[in-house]
Protein backbone atom coordinates (compact mmCIF):
# COMPACT_ATOMS: atom_id res chain seq x y z
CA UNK A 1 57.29 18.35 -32.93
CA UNK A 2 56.60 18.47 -29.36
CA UNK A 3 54.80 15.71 -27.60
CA UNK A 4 51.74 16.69 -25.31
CA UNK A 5 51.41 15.64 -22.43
CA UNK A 6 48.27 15.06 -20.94
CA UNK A 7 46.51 16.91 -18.48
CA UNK A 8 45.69 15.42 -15.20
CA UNK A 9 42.63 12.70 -15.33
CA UNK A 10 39.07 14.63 -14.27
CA UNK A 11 37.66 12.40 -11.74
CA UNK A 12 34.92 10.08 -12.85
CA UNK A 13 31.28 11.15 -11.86
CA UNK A 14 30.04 8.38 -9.31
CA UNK A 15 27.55 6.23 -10.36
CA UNK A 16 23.92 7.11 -10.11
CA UNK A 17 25.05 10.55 -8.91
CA UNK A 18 23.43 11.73 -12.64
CA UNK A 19 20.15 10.07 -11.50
CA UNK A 20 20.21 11.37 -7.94
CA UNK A 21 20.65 14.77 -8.82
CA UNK A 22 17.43 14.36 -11.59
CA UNK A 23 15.49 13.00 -8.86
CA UNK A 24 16.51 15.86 -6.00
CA UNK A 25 14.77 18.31 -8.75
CA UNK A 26 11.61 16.27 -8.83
CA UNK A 27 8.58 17.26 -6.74
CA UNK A 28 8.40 15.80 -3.23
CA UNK A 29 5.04 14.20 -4.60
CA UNK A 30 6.38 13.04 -7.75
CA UNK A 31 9.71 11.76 -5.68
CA UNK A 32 7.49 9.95 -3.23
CA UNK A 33 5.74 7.37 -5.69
CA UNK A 34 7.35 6.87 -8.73
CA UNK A 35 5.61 3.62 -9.64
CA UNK A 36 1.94 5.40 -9.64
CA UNK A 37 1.58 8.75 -11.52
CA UNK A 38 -0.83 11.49 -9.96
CA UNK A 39 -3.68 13.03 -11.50
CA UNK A 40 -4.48 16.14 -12.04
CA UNK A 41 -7.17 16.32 -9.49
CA UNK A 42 -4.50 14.76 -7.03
CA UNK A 43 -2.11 17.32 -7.56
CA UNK A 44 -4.53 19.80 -6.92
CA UNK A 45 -6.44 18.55 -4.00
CA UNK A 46 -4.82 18.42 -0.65
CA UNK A 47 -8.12 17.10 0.87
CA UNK A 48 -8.59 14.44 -1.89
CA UNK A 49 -4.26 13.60 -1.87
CA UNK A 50 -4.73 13.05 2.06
CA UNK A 51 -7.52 10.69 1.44
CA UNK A 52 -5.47 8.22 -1.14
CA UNK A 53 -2.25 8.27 1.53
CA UNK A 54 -4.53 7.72 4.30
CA UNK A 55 -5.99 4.63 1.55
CA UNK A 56 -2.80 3.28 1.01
CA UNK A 57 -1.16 4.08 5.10
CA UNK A 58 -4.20 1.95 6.21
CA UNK A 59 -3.79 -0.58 4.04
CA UNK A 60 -0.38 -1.13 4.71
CA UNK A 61 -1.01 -1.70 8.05
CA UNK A 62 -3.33 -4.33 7.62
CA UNK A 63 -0.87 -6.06 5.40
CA UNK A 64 1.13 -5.95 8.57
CA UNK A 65 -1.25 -6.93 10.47
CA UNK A 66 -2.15 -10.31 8.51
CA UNK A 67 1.54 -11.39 8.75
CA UNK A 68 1.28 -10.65 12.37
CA UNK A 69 -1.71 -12.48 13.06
CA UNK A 70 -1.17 -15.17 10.53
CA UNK A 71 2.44 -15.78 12.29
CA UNK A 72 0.98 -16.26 15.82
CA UNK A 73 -1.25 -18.76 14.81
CA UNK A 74 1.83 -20.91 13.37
CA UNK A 75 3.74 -20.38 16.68
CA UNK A 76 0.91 -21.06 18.77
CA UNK A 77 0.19 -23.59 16.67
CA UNK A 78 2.96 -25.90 16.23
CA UNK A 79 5.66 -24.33 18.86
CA UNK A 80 3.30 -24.28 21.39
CA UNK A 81 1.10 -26.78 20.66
CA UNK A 82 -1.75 -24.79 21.76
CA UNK A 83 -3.51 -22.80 19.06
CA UNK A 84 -5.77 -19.44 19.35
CA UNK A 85 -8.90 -19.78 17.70
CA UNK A 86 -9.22 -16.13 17.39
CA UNK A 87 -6.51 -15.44 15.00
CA UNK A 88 -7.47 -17.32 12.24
CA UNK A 89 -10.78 -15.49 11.99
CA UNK A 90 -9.31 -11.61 13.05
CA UNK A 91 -6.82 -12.35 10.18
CA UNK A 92 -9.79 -12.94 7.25
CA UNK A 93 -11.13 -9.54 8.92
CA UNK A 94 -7.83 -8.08 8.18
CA UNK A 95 -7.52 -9.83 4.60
CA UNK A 96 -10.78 -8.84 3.62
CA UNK A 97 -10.18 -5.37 4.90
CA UNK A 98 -6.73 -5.18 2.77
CA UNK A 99 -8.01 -6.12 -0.29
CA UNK A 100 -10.97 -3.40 -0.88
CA UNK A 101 -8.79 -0.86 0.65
CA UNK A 102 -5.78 -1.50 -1.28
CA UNK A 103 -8.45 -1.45 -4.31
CA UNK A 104 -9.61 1.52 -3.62
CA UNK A 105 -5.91 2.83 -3.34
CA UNK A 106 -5.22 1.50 -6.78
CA UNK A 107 -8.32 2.45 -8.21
CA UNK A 108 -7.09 5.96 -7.18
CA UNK A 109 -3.81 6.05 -9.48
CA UNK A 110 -5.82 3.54 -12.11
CA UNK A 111 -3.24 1.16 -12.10
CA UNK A 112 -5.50 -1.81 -12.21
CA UNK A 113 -4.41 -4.77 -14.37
CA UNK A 114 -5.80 -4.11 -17.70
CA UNK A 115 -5.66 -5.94 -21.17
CA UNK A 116 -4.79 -3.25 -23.44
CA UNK A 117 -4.39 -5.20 -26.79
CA UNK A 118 -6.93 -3.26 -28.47
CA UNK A 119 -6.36 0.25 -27.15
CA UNK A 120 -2.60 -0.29 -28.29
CA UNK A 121 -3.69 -0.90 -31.58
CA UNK A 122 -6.25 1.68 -32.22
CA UNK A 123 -5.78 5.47 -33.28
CA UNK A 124 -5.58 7.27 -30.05
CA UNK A 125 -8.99 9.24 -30.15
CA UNK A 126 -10.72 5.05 -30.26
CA UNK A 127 -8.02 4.48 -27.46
CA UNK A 128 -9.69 7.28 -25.50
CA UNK A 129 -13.36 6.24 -26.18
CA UNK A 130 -12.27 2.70 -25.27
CA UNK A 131 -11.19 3.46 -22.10
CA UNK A 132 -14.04 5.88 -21.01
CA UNK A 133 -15.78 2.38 -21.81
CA UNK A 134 -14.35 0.87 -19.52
CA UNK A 135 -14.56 3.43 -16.72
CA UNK A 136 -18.40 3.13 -17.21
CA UNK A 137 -18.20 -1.12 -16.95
CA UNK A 138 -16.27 0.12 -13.67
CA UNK A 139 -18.55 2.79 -12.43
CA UNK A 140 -21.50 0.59 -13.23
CA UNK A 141 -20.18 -2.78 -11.55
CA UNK A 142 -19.04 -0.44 -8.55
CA UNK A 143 -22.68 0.72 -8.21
CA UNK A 144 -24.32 -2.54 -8.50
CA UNK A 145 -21.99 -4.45 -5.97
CA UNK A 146 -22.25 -1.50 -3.55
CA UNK A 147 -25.76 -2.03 -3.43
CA UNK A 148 -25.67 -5.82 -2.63
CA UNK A 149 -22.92 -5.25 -0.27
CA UNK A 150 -25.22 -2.90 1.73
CA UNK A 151 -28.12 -5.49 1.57
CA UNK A 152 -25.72 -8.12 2.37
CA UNK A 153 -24.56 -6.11 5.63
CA UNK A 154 -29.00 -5.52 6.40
CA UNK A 155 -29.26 -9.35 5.67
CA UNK A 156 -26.51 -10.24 8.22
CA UNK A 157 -27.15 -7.99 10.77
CA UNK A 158 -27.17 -9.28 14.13
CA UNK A 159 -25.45 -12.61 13.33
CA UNK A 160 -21.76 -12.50 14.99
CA UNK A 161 -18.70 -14.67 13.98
CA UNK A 162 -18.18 -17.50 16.20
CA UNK A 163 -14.28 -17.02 17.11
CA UNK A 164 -14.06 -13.52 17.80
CA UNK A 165 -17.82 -12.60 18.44
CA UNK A 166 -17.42 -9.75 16.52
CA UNK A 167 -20.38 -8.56 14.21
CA UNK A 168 -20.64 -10.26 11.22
CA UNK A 169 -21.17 -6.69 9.91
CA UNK A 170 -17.86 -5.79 10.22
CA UNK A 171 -16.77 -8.29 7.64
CA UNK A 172 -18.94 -7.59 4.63
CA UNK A 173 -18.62 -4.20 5.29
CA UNK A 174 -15.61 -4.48 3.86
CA UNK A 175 -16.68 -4.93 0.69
CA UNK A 176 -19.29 -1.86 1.05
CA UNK A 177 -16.49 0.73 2.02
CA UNK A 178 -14.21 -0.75 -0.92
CA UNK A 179 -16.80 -0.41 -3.84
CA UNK A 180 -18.13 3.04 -3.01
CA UNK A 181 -14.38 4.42 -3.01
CA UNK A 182 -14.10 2.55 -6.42
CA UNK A 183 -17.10 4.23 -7.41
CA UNK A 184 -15.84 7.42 -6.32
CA UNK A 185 -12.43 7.61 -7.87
CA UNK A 186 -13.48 5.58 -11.22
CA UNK A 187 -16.53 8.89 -11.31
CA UNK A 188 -13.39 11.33 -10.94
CA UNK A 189 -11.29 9.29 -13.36
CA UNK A 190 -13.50 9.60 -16.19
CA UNK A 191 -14.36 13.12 -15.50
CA UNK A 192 -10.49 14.04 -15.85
CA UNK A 193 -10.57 11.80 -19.11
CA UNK A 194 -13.56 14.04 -20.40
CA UNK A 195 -12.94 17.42 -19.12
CA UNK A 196 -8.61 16.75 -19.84
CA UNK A 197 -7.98 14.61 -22.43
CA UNK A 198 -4.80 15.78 -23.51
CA UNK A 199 -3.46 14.07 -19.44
CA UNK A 200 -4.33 10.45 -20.45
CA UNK A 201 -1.16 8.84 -21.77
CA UNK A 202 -0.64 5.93 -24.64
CA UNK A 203 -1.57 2.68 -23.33
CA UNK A 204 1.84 1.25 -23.93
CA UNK A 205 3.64 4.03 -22.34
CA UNK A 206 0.91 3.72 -19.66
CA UNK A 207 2.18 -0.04 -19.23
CA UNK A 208 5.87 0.88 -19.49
CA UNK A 209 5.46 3.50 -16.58
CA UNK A 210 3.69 1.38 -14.16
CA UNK A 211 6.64 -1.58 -14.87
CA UNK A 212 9.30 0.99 -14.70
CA UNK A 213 10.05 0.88 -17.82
């Protein structure tokens, strides 16, 4: 019997090259943001896609922003010995501003925290019902806050913050801006989960995918 001999070794496929090439087939869109999946209407809509990046470009920059401001104040403060009053108020601006805005951005992509206990452990047409529940509970607390957040901006109208002398107006407007985009996207969100049921995902793969699972 004659002995084989064996061919020469195939070079080894570099690591991750597998997942690299899986992710040059994906969508620019889909390639982009991973950790937040796109609705329909998102895919669709270049006017309504350019709102949520403009959402979520703002509100990065006022995350920026707050570490810029916030880190003046400590070098002013304690290298200089000589602090600036008006960065500790212009940063709550910014935080305030950040937090609604990166709400509404969230609110967008519905990637809100969420106890999903009993959705998991319904059939999936209860699952479905449950969450258009809790769309409405949204929808409905957006409304209601919007409204006080307007009256809150009438009540302190004219009164102006005593570091920056900025308008008062200008900080719980904040909260106005944030809840009507709430409202807006949590209205579009449950008309995708009426008019295209068959979209909305299991709540446990729906928890898996925004861990990256």
């Amino acid at each position: 019997m004659s002995a084989q001999t064996p061919g020469p070794a195939q070079p080894a496929e570099p690591e991750g090259a597998a997942g690299a090439a899986a992710s040059a087939d994906l969508p620019d869109d889909a390639a982009e943001d991973l950790s937040f999946r796109q609705d329909r209407l998102e895919q669709s809509s270049g006017i309504y896609r350019w709102i949520i990046r403009l959402e979520r470009s703002v509100a990065s920059v006022f995350l920026l922003g707050v570490f810029v401001l916030v880190l003046t104040q400590v070098v002013s403060r304690y290298v200089f010995s000589s602090p600036l009053s008006w960065t500790e108020e212009l940063a709550r601006i910014v935080m305030v501003w950040l937090t609604f805005l990166a709400a509404m951005f969230v609110s967008s992509r519905r990637a809100h925290i969420t106890v999903d206990l009993l959705a998991s452990a319904v059939p999936p047409r209860v699952s479905r019902a449950v969450g258009m529940f809790a769309e409405l509970v949204v929808i409905l607390t957006a409304a209601v806050m919007s409204i006080a957040g307007i009256a809150m901006v009438v009540l302190v109208s004219g009164v102006s913050l005593p570091a920056t002398s900025l308008p008062t107006t200008l900080l719980y407007g904040a909260a106005v801006v944030g809840f009507i985009g709430i409202f807006i996207h949590s209205i579009l969100a449950l008309y995708l989960q009426i008019r295209h049921p068959e979209d909305e995902l299991d709540p446990v793969m729906k928890a898996a995918e925004l861990e990256g699972i």
